[in-house]
C-alpha atoms as a PDB file:
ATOM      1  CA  UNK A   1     -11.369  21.490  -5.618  1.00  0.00           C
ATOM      2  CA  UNK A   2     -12.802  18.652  -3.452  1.00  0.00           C
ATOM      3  CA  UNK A   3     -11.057  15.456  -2.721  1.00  0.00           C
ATOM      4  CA  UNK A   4     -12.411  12.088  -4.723  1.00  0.00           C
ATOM      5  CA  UNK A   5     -14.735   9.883  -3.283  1.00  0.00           C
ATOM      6  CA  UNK A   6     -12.949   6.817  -2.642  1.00  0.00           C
ATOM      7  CA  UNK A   7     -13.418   3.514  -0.361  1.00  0.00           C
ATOM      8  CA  UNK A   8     -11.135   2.078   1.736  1.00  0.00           C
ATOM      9  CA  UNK A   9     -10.790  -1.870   0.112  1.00  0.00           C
ATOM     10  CA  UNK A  10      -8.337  -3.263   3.422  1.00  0.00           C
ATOM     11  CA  UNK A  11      -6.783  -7.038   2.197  1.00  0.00           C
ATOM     12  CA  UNK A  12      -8.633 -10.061   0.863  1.00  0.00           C
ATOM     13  CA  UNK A  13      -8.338 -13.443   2.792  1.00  0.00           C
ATOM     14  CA  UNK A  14      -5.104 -14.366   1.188  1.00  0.00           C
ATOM     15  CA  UNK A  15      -2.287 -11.234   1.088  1.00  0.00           C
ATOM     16  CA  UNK A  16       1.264 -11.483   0.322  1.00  0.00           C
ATOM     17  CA  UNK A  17       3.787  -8.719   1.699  1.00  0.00           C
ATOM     18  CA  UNK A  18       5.888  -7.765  -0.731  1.00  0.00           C
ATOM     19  CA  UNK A  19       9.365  -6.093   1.003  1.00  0.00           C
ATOM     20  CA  UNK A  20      10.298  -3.908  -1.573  1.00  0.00           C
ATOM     21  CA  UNK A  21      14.666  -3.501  -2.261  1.00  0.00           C
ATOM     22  CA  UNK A  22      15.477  -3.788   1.778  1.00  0.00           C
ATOM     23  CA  UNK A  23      18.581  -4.181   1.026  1.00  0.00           C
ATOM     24  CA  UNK A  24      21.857  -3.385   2.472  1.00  0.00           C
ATOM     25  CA  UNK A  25      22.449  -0.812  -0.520  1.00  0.00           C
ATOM     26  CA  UNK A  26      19.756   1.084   1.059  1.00  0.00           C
ATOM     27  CA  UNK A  27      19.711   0.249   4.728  1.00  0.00           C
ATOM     28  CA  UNK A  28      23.502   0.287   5.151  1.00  0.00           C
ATOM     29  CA  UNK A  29      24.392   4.168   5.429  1.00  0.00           C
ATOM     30  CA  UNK A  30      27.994   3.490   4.037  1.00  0.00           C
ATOM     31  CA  UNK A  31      26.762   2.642   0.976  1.00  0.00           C
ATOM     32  CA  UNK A  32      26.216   5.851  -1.365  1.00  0.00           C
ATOM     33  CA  UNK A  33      22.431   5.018  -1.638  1.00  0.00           C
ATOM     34  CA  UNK A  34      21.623   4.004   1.961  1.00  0.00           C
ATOM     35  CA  UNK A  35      21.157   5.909   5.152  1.00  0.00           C
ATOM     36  CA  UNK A  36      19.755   5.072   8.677  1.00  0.00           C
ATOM     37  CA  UNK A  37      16.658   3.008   8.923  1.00  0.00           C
ATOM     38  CA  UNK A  38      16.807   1.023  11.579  1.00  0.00           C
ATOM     39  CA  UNK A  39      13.201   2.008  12.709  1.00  0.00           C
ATOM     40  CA  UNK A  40      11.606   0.876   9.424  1.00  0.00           C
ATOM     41  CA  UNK A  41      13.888  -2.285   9.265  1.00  0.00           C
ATOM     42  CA  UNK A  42      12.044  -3.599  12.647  1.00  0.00           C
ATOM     43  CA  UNK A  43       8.887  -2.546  10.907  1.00  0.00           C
ATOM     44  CA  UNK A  44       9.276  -4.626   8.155  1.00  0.00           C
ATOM     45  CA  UNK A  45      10.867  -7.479  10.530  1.00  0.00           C
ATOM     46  CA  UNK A  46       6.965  -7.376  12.189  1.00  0.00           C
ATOM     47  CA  UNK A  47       5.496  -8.007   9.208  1.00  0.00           C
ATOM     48  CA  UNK A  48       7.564 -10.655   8.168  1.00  0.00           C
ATOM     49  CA  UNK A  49       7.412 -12.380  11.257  1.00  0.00           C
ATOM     50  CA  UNK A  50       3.034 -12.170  11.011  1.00  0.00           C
ATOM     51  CA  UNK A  51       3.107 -13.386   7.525  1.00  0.00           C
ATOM     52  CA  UNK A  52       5.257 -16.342   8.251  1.00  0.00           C
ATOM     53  CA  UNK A  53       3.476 -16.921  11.252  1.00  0.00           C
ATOM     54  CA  UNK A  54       0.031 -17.104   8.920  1.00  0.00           C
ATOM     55  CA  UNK A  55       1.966 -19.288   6.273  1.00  0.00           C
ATOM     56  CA  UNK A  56       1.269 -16.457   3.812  1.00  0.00           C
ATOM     57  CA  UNK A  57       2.986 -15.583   0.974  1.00  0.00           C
ATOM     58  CA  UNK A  58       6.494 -13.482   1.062  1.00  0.00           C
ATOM     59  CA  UNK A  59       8.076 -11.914  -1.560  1.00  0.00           C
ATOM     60  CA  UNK A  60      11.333  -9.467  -1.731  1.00  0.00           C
ATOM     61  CA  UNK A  61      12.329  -7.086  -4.443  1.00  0.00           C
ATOM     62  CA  UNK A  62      16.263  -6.321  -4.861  1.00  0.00           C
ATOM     63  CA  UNK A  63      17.907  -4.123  -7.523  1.00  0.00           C
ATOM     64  CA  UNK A  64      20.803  -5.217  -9.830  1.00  0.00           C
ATOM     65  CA  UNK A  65      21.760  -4.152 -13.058  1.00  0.00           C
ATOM     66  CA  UNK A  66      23.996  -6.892 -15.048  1.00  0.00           C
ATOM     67  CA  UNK A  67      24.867  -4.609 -18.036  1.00  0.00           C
ATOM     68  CA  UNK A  68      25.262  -1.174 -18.808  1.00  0.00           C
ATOM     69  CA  UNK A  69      21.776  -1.373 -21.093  1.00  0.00           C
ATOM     70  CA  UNK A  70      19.835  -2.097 -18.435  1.00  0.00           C
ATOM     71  CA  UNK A  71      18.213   1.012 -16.652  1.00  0.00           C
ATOM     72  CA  UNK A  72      20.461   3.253 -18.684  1.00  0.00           C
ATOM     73  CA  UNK A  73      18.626   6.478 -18.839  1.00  0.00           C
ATOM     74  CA  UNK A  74      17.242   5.886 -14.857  1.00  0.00           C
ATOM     75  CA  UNK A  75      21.315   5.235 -13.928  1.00  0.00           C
ATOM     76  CA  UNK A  76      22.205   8.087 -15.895  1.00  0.00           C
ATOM     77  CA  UNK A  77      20.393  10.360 -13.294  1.00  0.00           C
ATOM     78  CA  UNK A  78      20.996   8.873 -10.571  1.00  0.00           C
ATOM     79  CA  UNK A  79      24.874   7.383 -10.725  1.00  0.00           C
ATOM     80  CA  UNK A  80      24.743   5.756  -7.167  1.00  0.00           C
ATOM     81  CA  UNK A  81      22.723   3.454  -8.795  1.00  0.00           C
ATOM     82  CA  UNK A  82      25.562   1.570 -10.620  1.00  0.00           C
ATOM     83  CA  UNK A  83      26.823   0.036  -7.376  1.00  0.00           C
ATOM     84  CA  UNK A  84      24.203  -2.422  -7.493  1.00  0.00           C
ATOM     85  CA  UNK A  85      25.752  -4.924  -9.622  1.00  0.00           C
ATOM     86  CA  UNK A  86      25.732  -8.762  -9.636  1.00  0.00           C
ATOM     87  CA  UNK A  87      27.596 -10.382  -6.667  1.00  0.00           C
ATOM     88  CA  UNK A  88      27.743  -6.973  -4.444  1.00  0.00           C
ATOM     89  CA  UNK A  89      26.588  -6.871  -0.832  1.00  0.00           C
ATOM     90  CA  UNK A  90      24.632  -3.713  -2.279  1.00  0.00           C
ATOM     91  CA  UNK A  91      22.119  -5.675  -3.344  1.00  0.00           C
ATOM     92  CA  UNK A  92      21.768  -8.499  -0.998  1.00  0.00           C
ATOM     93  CA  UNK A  93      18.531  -8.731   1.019  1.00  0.00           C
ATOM     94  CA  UNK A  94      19.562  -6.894   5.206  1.00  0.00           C
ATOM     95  CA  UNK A  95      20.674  -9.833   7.149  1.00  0.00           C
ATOM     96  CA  UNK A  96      17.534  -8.693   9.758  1.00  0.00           C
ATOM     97  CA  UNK A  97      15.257  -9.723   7.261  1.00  0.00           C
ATOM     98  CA  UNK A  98      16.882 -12.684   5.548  1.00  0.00           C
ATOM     99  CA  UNK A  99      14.576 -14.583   3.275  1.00  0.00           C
ATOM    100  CA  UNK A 100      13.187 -18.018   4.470  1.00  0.00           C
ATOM    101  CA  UNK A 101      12.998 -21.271   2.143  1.00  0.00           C
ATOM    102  CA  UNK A 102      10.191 -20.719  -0.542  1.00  0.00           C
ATOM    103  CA  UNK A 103      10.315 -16.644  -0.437  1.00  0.00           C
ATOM    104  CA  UNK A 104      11.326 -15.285  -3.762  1.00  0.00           C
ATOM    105  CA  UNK A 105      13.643 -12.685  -4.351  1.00  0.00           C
ATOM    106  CA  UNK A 106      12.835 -10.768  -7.253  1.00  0.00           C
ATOM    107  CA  UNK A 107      15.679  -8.958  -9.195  1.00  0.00           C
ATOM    108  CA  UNK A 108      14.343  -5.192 -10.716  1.00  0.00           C
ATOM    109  CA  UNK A 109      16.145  -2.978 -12.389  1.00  0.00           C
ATOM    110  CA  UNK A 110      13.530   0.018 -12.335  1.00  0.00           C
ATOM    111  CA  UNK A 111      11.378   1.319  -9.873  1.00  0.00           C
ATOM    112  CA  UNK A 112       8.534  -0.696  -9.746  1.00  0.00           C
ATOM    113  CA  UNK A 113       8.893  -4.586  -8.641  1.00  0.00           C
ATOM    114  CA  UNK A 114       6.023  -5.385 -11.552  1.00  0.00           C
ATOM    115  CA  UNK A 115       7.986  -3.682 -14.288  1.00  0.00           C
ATOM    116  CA  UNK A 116       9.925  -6.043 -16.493  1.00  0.00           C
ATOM    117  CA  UNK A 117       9.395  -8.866 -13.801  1.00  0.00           C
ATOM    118  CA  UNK A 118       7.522 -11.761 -13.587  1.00  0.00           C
ATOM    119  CA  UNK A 119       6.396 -10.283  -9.776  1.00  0.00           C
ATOM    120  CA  UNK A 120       2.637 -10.650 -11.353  1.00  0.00           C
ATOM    121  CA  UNK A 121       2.985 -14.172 -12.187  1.00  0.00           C
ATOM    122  CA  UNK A 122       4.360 -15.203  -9.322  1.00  0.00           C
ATOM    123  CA  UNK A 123       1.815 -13.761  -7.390  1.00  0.00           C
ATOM    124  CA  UNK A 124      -1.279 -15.158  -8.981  1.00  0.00           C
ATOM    125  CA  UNK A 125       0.935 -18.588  -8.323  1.00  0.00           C
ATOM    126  CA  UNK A 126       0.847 -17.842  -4.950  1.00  0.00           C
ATOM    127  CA  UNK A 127      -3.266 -17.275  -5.344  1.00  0.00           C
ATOM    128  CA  UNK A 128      -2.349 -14.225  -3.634  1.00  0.00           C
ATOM    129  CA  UNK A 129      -5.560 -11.643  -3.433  1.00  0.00           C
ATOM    130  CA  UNK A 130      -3.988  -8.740  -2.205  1.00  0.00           C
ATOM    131  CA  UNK A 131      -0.701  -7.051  -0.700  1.00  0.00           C
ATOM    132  CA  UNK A 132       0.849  -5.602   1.849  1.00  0.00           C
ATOM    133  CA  UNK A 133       4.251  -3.111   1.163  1.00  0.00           C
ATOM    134  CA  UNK A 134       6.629  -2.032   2.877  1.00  0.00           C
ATOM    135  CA  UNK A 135       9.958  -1.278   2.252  1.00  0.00           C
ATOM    136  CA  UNK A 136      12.540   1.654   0.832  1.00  0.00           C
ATOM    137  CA  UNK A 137      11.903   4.191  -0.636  1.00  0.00           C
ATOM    138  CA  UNK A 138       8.714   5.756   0.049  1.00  0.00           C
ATOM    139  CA  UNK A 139       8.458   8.325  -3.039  1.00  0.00           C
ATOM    140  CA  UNK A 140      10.420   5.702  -5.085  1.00  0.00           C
ATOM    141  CA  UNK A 141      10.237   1.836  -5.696  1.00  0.00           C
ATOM    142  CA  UNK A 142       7.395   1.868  -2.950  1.00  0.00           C
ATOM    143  CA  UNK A 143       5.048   4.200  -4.710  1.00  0.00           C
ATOM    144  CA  UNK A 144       5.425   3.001  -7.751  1.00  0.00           C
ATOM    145  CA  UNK A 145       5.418  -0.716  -7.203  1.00  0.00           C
ATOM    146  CA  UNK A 146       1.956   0.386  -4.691  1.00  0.00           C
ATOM    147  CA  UNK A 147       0.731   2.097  -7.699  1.00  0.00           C
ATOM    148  CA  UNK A 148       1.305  -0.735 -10.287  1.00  0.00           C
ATOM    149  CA  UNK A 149      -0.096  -2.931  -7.188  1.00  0.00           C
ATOM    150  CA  UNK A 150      -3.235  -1.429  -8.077  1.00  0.00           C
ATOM    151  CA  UNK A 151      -2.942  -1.780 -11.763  1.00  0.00           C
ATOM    152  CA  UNK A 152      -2.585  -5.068 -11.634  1.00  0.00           C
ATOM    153  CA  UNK A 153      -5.900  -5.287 -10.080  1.00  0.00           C
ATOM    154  CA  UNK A 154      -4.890  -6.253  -6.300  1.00  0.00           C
ATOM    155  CA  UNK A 155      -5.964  -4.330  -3.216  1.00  0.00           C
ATOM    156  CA  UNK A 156      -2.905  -2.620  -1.412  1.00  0.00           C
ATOM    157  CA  UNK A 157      -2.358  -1.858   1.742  1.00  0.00           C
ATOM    158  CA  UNK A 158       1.349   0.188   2.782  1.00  0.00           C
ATOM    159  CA  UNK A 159       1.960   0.030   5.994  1.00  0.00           C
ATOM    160  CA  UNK A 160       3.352   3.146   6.982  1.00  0.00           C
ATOM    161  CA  UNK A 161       5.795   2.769   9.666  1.00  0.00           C
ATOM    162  CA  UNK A 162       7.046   0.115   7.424  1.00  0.00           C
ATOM    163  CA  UNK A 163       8.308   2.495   4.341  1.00  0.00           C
ATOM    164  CA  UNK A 164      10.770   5.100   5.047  1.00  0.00           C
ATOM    165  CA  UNK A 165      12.545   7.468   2.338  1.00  0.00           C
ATOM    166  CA  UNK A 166      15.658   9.772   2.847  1.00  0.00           C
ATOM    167  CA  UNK A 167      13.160  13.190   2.520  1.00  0.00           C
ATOM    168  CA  UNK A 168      10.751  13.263   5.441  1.00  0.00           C
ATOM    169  CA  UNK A 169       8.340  15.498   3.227  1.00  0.00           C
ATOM    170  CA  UNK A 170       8.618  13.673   0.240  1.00  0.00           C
ATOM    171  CA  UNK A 171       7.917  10.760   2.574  1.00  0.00           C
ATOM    172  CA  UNK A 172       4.810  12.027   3.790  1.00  0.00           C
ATOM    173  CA  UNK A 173       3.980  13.692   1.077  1.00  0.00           C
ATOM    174  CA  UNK A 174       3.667  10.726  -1.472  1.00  0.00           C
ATOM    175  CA  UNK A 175       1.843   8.953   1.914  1.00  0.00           C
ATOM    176  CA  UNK A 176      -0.833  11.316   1.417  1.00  0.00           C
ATOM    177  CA  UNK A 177      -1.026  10.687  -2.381  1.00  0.00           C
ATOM    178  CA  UNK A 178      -0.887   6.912  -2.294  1.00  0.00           C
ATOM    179  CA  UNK A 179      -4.011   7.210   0.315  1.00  0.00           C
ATOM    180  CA  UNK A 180      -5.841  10.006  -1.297  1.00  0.00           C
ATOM    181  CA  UNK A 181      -5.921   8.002  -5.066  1.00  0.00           C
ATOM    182  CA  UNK A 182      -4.245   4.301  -4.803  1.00  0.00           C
ATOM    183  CA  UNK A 183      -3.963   2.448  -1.897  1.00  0.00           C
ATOM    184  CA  UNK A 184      -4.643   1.952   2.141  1.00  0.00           C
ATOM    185  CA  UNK A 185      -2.333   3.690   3.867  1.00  0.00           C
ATOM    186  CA  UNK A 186      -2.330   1.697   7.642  1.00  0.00           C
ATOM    187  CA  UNK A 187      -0.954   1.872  10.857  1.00  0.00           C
ATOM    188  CA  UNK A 188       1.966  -1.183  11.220  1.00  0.00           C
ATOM    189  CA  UNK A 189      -0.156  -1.557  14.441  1.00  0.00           C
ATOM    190  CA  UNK A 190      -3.533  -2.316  12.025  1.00  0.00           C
ATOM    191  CA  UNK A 191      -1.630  -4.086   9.439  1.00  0.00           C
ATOM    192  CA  UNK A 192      -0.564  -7.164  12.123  1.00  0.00           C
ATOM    193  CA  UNK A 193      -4.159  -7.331  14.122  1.00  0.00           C
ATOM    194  CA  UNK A 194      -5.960  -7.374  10.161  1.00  0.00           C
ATOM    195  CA  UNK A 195      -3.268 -10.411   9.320  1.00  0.00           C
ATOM    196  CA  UNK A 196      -3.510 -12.053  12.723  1.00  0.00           C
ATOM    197  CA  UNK A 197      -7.146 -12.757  12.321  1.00  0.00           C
ATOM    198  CA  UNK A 198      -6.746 -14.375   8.856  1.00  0.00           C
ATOM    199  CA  UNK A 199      -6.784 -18.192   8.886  1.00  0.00           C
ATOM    200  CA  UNK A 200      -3.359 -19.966   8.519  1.00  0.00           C
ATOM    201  CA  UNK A 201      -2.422 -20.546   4.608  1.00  0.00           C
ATOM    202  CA  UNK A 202      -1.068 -23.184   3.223  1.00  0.00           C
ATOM    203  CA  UNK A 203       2.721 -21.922   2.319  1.00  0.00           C
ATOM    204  CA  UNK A 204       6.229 -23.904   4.095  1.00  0.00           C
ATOM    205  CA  UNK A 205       7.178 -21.214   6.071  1.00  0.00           C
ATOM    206  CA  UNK A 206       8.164 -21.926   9.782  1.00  0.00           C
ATOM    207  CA  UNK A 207       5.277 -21.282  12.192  1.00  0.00           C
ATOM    208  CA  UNK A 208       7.780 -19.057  13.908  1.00  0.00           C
ATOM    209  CA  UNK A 209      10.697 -17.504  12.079  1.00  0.00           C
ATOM    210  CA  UNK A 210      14.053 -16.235  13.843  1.00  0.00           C
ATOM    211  CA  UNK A 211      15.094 -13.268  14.433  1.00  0.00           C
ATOM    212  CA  UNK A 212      12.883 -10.244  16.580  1.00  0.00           C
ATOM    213  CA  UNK A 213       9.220 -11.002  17.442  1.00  0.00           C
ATOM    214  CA  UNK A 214       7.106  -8.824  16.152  1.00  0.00           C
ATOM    215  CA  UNK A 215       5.319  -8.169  19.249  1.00  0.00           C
ATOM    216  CA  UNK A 216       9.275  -6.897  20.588  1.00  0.00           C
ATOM    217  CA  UNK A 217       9.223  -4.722  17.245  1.00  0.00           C
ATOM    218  CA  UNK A 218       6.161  -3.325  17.547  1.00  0.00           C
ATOM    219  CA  UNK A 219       6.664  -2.383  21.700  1.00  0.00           C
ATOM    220  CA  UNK A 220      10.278  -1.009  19.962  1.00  0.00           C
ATOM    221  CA  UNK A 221       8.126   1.025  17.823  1.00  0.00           C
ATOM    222  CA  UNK A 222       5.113   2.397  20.267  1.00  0.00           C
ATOM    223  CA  UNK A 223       8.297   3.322  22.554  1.00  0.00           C
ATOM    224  CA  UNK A 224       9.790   5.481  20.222  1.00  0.00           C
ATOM    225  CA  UNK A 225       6.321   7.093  18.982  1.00  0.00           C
ATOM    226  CA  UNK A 226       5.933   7.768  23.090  1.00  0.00           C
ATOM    227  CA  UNK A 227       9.351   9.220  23.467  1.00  0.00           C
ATOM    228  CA  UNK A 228      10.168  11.344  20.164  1.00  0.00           C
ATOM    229  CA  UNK A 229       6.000  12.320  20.391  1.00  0.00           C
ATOM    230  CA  UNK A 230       6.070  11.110  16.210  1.00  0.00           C
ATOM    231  CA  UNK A 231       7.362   8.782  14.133  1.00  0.00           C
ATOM    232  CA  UNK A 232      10.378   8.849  12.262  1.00  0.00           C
ATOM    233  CA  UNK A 233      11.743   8.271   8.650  1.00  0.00           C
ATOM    234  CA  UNK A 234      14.779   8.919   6.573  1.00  0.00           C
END
């Protein structure tokens, strides 16, 4: 069987990035749910540090599940889940990527951000044409908030040093998918040249937010590509 026809869309002149659930449930390996993704975490910090540069939209996904209706079937197979409840440092947002004034943080209880969220609404508020993903995990809340992305009618772009999962080939396995049906699938590299280009927006974020440039997280990156001869993932 042949492979579909399909067209590579890139972003429109107004994307938001959407961080999906980097929290420290997931990016802190003590937690039952998290593991070591330090790598992706400086990703994502490049990205955040473009966007806010641009004055483009930001938005962040966390999970957290206030009662034991909510999710029940989803928590039922996977227990580790139940950590994330209200008031936990689980579900906070990783300190490396703190949220700025005006980004939302969207609580989710299943895997996709759009499901049972008002993520939809608040990006049309935002007059946001299109989005850039990154975040944890790749076969999980990434693919199917991507996927839903797409359903709700906006071009996606993942960038793919900026997703990780704790299965390297279910990792690049569901990166292949995503490209082959749903979305752009870009280098982190691509991603930040396509964004720098834009003009500025019009959103209150600082012209240059704290924390690790994103030209220092992308030479952090290229160095590690150069050394380990491939990227790595959970």
């Amino acid at each position: 069987m042949t492979d579909l026809q399909r067209h590579s869309l890139g972003l429109g002149e107004r994307p938001a990035l959407l961080l999906v659930d980097v929290i420290k449930g997931f990016t802190d390996p003590a937690c039952p749910l998290g593991s070591e993704v330090d790598s992706v975490v400086e990703a994502c910090r490049a990205l955040l540090d473009v966007f806010r540069q641009k004055r483009l939209p930001v938005f962040f996904t966390t999970v957290v599940y206030h009662d034991e209706s909510q999710a029940r079937v989803f928590r039922q197979r996977v227990p580790a889940l139940n950590v994330l409840e209200p008031g936990s440092e689980w579900v906070k947002i990783d300190p490396r990527l703190a949220p700025a004034n005006g980004e939302a943080v969207i609580e989710k209880q299943w895997a996709s951000g759009f499901f049972n969220t008002d993520l939809a609404q608040q990006l049309e508020a935002a007059g946001a044409d299109s989005i850039v993903i990154g975040g944890l995990t790749t076969s999980g809340c990434v693919r199917a908030t991507a996927v839903d992305g797409l359903q709700n009618d906006y071009r996606v772009v993942v960038a793919c040093e900026a997703v990780g999962d704790r299965n390297l080939a279910a990792h690049e396995s569901n990166l292949f998918d995503l490209q082959a049906k749903y979305v752009d699938v870009l280098a982190l590299e691509d991603v930040v040249e396509n964004i720098t280009r834009l003009p500025a927006g019009s959103g209150e974020y600082p012209a240059t937010a704290p924390g690790v440039s994103s030209l220092f997280a992308l030479s952090i990156l290229l160095f590690s590509y150069v050394e380990n001869g491939m990227r790595t993932f959970l």
